[in-house]
Protein backbone atom coordinates (compact mmCIF):
# COMPACT_ATOMS: atom_id res chain seq x y z
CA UNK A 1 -78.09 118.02 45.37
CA UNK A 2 -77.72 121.99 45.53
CA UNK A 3 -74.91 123.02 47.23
CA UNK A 4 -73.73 126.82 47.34
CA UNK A 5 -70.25 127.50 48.31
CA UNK A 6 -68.68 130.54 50.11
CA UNK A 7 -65.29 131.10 49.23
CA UNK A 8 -62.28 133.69 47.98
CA UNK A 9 -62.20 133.09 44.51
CA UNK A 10 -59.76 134.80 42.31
CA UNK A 11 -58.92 133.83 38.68
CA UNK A 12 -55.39 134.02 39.46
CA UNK A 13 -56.03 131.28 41.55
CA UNK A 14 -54.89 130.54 45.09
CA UNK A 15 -55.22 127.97 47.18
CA UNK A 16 -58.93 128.82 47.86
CA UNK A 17 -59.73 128.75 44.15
CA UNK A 18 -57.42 125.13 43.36
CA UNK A 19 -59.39 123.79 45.75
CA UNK A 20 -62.71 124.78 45.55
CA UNK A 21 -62.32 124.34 41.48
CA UNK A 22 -61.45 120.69 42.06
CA UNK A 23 -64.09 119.90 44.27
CA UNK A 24 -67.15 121.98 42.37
CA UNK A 25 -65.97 120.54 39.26
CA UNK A 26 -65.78 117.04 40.04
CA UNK A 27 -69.23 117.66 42.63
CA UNK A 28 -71.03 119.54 38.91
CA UNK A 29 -69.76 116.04 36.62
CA UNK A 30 -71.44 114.04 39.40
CA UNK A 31 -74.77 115.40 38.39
CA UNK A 32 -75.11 118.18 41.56
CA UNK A 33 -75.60 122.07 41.16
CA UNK A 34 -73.16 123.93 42.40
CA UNK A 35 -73.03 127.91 42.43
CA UNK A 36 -69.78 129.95 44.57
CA UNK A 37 -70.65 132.85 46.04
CA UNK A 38 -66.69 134.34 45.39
CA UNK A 39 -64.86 136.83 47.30
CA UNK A 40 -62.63 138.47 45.23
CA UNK A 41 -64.11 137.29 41.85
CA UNK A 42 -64.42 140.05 38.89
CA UNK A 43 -67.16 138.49 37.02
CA UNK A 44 -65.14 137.96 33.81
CA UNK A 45 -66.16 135.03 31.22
CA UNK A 46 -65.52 131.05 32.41
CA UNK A 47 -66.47 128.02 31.17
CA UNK A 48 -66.39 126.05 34.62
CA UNK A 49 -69.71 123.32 34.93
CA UNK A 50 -70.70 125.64 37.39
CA UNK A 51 -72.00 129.04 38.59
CA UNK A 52 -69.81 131.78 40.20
CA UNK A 53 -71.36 134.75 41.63
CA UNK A 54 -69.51 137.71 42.60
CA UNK A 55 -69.50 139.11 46.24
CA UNK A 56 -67.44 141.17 48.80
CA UNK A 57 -66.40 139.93 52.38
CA UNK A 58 -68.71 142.51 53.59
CA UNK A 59 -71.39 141.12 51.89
CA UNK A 60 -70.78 137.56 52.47
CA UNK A 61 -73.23 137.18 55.44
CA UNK A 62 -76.50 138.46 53.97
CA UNK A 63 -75.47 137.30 50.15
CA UNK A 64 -75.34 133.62 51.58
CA UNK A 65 -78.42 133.49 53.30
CA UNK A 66 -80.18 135.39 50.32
CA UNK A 67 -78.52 132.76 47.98
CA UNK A 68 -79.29 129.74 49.79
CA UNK A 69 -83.35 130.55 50.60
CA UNK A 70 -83.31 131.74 46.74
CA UNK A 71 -81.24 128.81 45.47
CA UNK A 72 -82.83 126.48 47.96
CA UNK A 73 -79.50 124.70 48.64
CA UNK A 74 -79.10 121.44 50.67
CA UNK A 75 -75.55 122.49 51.35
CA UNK A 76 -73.68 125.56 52.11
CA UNK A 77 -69.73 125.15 52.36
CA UNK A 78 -67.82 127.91 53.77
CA UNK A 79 -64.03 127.86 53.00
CA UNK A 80 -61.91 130.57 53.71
CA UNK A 81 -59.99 132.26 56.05
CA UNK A 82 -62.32 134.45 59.04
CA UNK A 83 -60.95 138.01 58.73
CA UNK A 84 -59.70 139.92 61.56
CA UNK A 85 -62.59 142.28 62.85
């Protein structure tokens, strides 16, 4: 399976990134592709089984429908907190 997942993802971690980590890593071992669009990510080096593309809350909207048609994900998992508009 393809599955993109929205999310804040610093590498200073946060409860966000612990979670999502565990869950693409152990999804990525389990044979499925898994790419993060991540809020808050600074596009430095990693070695996770998995893709992690940087993005900005602003963003977020059109970068996950853009991903997911170009990607052409079964799954798209949102997980983080809605900001205050």
């Amino acid at each position: 399976m393809k599955i993109l997942i929205a999310t804040q993802f610093h590498m200073e971690g946060g409860g966000y990134h612990s979670i999502t980590e565990g869950i693409s890593t152990r999804w990525a071992e389990q044979g499925h592709e898994v790419k993060i669009l991540g809020t808050g990510y600074d596009a430095r080096e990693h070695y996770y089984p998995f893709s992690v593309i940087p993005s900005q809350f602003e963003w977020l909207p059109a970068h996950i429908v853009a991903t997911a048609d170009a990607f052409k994900s079964d799954w798209v998992v949102i997980a983080m907190d809605i900001p205050k508009i």
